[in-house]
Protein backbone atom coordinates (compact mmCIF):
# COMPACT_ATOMS: atom_id res chain seq x y z
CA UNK A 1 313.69 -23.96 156.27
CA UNK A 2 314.05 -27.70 155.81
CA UNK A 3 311.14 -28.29 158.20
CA UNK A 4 308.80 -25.83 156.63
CA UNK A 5 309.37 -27.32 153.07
CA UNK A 6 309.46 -30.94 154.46
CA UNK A 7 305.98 -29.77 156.05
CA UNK A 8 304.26 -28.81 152.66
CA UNK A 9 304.79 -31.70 150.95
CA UNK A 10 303.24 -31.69 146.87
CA UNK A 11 300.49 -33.56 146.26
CA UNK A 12 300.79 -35.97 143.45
CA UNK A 13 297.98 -37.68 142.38
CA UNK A 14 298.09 -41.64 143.04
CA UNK A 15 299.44 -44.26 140.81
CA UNK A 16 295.52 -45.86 140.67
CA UNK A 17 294.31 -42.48 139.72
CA UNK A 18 296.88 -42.15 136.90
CA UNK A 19 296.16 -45.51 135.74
CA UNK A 20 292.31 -44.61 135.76
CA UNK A 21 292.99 -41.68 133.75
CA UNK A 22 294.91 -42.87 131.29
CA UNK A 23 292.43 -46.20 130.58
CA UNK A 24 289.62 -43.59 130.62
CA UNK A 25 291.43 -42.08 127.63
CA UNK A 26 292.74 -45.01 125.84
CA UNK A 27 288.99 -46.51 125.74
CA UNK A 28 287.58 -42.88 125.14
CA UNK A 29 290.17 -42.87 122.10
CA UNK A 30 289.68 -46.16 120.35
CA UNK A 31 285.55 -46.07 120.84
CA UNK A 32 285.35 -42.77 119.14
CA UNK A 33 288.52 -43.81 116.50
CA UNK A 34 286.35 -46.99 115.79
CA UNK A 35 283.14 -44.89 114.78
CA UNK A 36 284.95 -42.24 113.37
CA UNK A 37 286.68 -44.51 110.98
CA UNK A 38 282.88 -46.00 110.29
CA UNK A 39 281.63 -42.57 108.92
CA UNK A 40 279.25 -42.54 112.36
CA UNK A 41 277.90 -39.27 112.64
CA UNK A 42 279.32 -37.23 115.78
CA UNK A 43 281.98 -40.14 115.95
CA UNK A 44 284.72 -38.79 118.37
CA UNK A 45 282.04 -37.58 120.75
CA UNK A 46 279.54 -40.79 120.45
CA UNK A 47 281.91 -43.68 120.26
CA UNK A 48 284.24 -42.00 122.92
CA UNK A 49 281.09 -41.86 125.37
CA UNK A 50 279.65 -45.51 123.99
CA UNK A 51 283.12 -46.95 124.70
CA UNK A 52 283.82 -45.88 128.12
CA UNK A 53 280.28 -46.35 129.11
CA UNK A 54 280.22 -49.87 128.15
CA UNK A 55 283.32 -50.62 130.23
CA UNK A 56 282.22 -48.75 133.24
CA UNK A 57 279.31 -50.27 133.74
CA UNK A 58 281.29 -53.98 133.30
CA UNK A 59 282.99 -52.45 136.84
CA UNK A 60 285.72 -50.48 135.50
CA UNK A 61 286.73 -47.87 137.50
CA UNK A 62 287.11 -45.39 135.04
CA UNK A 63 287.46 -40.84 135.54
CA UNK A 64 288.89 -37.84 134.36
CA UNK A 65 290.63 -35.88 137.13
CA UNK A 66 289.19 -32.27 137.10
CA UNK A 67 292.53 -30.11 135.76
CA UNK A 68 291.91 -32.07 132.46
CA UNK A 69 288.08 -31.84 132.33
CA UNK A 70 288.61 -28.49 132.63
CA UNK A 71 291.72 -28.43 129.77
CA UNK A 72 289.07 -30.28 127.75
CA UNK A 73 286.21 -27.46 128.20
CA UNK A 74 288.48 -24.62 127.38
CA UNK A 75 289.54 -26.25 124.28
CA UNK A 76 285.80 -26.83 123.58
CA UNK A 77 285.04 -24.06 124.56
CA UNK A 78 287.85 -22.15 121.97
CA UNK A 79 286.79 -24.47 119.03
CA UNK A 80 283.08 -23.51 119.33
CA UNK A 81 284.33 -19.13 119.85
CA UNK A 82 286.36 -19.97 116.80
CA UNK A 83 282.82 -20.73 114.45
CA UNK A 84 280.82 -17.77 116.18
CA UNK A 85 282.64 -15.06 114.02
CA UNK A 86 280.38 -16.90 110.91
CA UNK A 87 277.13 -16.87 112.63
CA UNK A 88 277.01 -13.83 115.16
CA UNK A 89 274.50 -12.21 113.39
CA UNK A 90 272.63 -14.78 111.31
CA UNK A 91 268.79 -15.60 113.71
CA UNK A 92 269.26 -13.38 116.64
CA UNK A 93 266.09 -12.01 116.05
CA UNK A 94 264.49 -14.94 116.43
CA UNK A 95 265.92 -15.61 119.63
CA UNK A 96 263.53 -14.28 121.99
CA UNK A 97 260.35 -16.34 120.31
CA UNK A 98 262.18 -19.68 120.57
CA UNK A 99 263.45 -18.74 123.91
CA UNK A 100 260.12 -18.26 125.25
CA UNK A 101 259.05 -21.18 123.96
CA UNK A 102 262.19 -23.08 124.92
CA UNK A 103 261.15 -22.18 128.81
CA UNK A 104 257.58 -23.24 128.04
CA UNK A 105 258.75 -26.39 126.67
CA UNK A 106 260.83 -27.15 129.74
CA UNK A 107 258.05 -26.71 132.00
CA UNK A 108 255.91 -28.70 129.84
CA UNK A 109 258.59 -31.72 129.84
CA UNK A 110 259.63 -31.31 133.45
CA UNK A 111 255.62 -32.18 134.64
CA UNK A 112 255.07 -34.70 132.22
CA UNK A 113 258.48 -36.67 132.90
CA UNK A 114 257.18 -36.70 136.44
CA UNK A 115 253.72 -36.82 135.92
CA UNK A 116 254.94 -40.37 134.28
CA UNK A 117 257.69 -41.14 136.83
CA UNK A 118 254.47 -41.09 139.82
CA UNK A 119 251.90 -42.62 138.14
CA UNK A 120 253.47 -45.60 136.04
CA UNK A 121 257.08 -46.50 138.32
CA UNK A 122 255.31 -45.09 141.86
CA UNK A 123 257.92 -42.45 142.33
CA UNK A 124 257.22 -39.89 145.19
CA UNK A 125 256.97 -36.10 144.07
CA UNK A 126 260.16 -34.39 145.01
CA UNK A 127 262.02 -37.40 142.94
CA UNK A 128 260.17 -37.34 140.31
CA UNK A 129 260.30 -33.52 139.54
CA UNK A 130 263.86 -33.38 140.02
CA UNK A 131 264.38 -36.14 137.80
CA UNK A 132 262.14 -34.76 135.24
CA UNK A 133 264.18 -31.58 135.45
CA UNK A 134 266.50 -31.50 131.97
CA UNK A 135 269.87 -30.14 132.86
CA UNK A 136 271.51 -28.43 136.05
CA UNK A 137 272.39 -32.03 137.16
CA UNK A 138 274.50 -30.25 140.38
CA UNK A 139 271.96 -28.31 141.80
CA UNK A 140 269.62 -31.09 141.14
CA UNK A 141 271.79 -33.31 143.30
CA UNK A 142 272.09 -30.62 146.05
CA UNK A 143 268.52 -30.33 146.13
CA UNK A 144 268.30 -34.25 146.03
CA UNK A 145 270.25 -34.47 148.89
CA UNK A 146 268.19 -31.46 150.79
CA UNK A 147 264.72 -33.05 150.31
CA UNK A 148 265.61 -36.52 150.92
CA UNK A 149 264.71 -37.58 147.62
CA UNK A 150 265.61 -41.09 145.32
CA UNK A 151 269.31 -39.94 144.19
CA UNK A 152 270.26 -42.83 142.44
CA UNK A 153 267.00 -43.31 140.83
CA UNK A 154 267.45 -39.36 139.52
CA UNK A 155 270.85 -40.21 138.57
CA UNK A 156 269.93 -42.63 136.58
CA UNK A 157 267.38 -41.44 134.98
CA UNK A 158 269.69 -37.25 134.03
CA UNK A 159 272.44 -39.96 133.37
CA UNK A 160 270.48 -42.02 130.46
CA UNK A 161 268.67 -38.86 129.22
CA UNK A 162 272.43 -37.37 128.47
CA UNK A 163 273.83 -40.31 127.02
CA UNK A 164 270.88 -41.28 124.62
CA UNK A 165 270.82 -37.83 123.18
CA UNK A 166 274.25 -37.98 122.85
CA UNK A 167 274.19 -40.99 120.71
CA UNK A 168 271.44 -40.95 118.81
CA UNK A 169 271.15 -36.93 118.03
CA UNK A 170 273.77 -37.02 115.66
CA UNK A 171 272.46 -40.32 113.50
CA UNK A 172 268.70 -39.12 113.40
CA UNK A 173 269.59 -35.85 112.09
CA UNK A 174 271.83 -37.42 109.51
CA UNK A 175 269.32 -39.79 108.75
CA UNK A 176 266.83 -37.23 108.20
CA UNK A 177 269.18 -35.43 106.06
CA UNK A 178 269.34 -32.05 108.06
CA UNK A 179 272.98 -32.67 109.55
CA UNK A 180 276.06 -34.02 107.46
CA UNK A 181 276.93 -37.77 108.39
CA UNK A 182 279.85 -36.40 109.03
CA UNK A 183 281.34 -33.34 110.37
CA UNK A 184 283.00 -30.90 107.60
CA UNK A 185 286.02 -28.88 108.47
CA UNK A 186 285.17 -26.22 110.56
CA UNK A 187 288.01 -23.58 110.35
CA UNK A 188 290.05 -23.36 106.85
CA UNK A 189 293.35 -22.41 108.72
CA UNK A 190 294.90 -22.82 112.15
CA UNK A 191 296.00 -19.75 113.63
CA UNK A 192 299.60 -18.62 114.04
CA UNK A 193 301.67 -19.58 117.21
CA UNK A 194 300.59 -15.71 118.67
CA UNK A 195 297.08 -16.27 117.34
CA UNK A 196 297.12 -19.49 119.13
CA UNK A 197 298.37 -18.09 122.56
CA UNK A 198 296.44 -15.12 122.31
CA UNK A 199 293.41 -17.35 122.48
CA UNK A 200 294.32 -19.48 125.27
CA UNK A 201 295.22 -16.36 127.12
CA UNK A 202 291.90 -14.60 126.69
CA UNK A 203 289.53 -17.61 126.88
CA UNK A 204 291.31 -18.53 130.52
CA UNK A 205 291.27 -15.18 131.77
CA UNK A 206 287.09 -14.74 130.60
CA UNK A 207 286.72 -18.70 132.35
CA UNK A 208 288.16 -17.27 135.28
CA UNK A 209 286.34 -14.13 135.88
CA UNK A 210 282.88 -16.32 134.70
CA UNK A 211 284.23 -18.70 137.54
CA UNK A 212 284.65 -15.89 140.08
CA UNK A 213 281.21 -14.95 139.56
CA UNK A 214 279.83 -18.44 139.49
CA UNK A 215 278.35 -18.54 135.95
CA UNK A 216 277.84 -22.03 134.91
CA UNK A 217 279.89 -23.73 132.72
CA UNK A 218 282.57 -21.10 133.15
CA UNK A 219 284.96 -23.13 131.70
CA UNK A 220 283.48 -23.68 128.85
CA UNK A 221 281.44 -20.49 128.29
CA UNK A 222 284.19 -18.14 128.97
CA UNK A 223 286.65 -20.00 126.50
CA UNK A 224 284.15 -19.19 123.90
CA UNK A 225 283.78 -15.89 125.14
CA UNK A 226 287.25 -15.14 124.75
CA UNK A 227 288.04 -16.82 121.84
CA UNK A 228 284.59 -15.41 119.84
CA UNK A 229 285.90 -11.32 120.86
CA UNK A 230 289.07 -12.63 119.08
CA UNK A 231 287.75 -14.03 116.10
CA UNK A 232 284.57 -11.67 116.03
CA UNK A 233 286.79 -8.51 116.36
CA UNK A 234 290.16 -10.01 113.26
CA UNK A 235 292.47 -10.04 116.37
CA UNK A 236 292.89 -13.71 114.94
CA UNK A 237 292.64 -15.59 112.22
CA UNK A 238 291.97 -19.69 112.39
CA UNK A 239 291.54 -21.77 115.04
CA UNK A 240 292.70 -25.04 116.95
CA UNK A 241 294.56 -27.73 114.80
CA UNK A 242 292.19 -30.11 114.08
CA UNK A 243 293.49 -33.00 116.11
CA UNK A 244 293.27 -30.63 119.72
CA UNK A 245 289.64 -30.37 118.74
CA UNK A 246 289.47 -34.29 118.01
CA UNK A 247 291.25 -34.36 121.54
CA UNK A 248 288.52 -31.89 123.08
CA UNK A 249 285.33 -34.20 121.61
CA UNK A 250 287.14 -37.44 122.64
CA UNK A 251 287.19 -35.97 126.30
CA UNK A 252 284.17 -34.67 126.57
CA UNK A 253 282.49 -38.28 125.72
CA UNK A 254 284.60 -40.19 128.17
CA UNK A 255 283.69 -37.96 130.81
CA UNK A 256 279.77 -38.42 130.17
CA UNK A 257 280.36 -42.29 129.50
CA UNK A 258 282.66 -42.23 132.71
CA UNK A 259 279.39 -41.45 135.01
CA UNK A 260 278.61 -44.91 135.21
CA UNK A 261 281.61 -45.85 136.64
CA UNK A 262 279.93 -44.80 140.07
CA UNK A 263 276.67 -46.72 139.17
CA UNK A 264 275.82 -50.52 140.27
CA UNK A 265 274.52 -52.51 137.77
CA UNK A 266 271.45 -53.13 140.15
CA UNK A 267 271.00 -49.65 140.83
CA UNK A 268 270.49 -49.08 136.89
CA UNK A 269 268.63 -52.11 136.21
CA UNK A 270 266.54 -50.90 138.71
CA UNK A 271 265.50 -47.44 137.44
CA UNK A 272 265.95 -48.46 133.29
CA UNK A 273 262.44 -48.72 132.48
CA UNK A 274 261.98 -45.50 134.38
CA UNK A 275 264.38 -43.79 132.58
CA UNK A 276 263.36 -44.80 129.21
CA UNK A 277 259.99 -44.00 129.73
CA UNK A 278 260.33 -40.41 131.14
CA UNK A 279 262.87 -39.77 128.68
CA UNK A 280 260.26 -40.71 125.93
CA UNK A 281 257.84 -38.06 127.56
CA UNK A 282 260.49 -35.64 127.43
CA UNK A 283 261.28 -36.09 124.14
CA UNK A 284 257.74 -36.11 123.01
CA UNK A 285 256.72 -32.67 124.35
CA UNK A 286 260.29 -31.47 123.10
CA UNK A 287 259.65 -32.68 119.51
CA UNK A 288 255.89 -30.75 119.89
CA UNK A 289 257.91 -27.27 120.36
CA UNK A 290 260.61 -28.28 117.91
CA UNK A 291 257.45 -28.77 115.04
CA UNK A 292 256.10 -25.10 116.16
CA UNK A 293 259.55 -23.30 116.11
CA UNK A 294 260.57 -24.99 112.80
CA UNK A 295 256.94 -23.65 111.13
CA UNK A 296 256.33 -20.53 113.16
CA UNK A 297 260.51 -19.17 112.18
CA UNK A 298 263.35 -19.58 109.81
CA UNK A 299 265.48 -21.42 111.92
CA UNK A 300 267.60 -24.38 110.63
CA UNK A 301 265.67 -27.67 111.98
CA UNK A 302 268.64 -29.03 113.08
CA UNK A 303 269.68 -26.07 114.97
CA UNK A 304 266.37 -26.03 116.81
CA UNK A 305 266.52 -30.09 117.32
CA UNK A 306 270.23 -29.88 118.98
CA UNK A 307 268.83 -26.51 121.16
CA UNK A 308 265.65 -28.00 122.59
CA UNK A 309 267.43 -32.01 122.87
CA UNK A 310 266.56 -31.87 126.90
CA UNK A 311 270.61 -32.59 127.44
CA UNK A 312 273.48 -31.64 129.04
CA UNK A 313 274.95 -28.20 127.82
CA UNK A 314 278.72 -29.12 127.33
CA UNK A 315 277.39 -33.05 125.93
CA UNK A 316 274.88 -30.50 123.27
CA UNK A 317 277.72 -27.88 122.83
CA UNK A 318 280.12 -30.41 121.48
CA UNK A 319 277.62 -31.94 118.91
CA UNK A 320 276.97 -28.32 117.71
CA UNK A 321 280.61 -28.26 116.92
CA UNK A 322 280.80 -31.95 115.42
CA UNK A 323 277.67 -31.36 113.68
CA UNK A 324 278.04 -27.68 112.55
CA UNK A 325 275.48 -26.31 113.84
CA UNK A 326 275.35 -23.15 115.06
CA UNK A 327 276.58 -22.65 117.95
CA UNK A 328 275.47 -19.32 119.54
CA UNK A 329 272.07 -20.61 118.98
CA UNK A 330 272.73 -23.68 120.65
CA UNK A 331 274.45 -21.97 123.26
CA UNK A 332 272.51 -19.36 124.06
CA UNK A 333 269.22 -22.02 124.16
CA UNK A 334 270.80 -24.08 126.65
CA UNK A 335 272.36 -21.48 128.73
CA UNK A 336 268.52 -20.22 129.32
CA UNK A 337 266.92 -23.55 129.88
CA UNK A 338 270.21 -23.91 132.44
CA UNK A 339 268.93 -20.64 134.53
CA UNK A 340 264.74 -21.95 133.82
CA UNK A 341 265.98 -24.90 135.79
CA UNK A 342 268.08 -23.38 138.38
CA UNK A 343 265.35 -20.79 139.11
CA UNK A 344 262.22 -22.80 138.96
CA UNK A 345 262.94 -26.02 140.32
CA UNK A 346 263.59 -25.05 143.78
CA UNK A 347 260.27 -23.16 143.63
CA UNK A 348 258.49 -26.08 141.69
CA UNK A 349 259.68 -28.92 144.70
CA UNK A 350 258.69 -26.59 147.41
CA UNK A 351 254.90 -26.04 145.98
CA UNK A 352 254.12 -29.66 144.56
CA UNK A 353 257.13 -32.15 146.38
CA UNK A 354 257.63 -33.33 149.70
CA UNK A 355 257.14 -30.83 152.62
CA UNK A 356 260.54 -30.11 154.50
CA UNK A 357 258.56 -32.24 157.66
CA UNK A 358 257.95 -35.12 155.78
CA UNK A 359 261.48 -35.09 154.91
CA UNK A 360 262.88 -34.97 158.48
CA UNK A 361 260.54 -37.46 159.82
């Protein structure tokens, strides 16, 4: 018996890894402190991000290790099921219009990011759709990988697209005046100890089964899957204290910001100018679809903004919830421009990139 357990030994994770972890935090913590403090709009999520970005790309080795990325997207994922109840109804029947033109808009932003990317920076084809694909940054990666294509230059280029949304989204809308400078309370009570277990019990269990199935962003998605049937149905009442939410938003920017921890500075001085310049374009045909949806429905503008921002879903998720914006709209926006992208862009690289022969040779 002595062999057997001696054989199996646990494990632990490595005193550099801790240390990563918790400087990753600690950074995360004061950057988004510091702007929250400064009445920054989105401040936990933006200064977290700005923080740790800043001092990965000066060569610290900064990460989250997956059990608490995925803690962090449950309790994300809980905060945002925990607003649904108030806005399950309100524009779902405007939903299929600014879907439709949410997946025309991605198409539109996709060629003209890497229409740009070929003609101005010389990019080849395959790179410079599958940079100029918003979102899905895995399967763009696996596909990278497949075709042969420029993965640091795509890297670059998903990685600056996230973070400039993510820091500027929240003080453009506030300076336009369409999103409070800074985030209001979102739930009037927590919920009781039961309430409170009951949610963490049914938003794992939905993450799980969406994981089983390999729905993306199961983590987060099924959390507010779970906790919205609890809230939508007066199971529960209240939400997360507002400090585990604080927590959630700090997280989620130091694991964007963290991404350039596995960049060289040469790599992204490199591709910059690229990624400026095809996130411009991108932005540009987003903000043409944005002006149509805000005068063709009765969406809020800055619901329609933070749904067509060409980010990432969790990174656009977590300003809805800063921001209060709705986030089933938000949600449900991103979640289809998630499956455009996953669906089309293998289809879109095998017509117009690379063929599979100029690859291997």
């Amino acid at each position: 018996m002595k062999q057997i357990t001696a054989s199996l030994p646990i494990e632990w994770p490595s005193r550099a890894k801790i240390l990563s972890t918790v400087e990753t935090l600690a950074i995360g913590t004061a950057g988004g402190l510091v702007f929250l403090f400064a009445h920054l709009p989105g401040g936990l999520i933006s200064g977290s991000m700005i923080a740790v970005g800043i001092a990965a790309i000066a060569g610290r080795q900064l990460s989250l290790p997956p059990i608490l990325t995925q803690t962090v997207l449950v309790l994300l994922g809980i905060s945002l099921g925990s607003v649904v109840s108030r806005h399950l109804i309100q524009q779902v029947s405007a939903y299929p219009l600014t879907i439709g033109l949410l997946a025309l808009a991605t198409f539109c932003s996709t060629f003209g990011s890497s229409y740009y990317l070929q003609r101005i920076h010389g990019w080849d084809r395959t790179s410079a759709f599958l940079a100029g694909s918003p979102g899905a940054l895995s399967q763009i990666t696996i596909l990278a990988v497949e075709r042969g294509a420029d993965l640091p230059g795509i890297a670059v280029v998903q990685t600056m697209r996230v973070i400039i949304l993510t820091a500027a989204l929240p003080m453009v809308l506030a300076i336009a005046g369409v999103a409070p400078s800074a985030a209001p309370s979102l739930t009037s009570t927590i919920a009781s100890p039961l309430g409170l277990a009951a949610l963490v019990a049914a938003s794992l269990a939905a993450a799980l089964v969406l994981r089983l199935i390999k729905f993306p962003a199961s983590w987060m998605f099924g959390a507010m899957i779970g906790s919205s049937v609890l809230h939508g149905g007066g199971w529960v009442e209240g939400g997360l204290p507002d400090w585990v939410r604080g927590v959630a938003l700090v997280g989620i920017g130091a694991l964007i910001g963290s991404r350039f921890a596995k960049m060289r500075i040469k790599t992204l001085a490199g591709h910059i100018n690229a990624a400026l310049g095809s996130f411009a374009v991108a932005i540009a045909v987003s903000a043409i679809f944005v002006g149509i949806v805000a005068l063709a429905t009765q969406v809020k503008f800055s619901d329609v903004v933070v749904a067509f921002a060409p980010g990432a879903m969790d990174a656009m998720l977590a300003l809805a919830l800063t921001l209060h914006i709705d986030p089933i709209f938000v949600g449900a926006h991103h979640l289809s421009r998630f499956v455009f992208v996953t669906i089309a862009t293998p289809g879109i690289v095998h017509l117009f990139g690379r063929t599979q022969d100029d690859v291997d040779d």
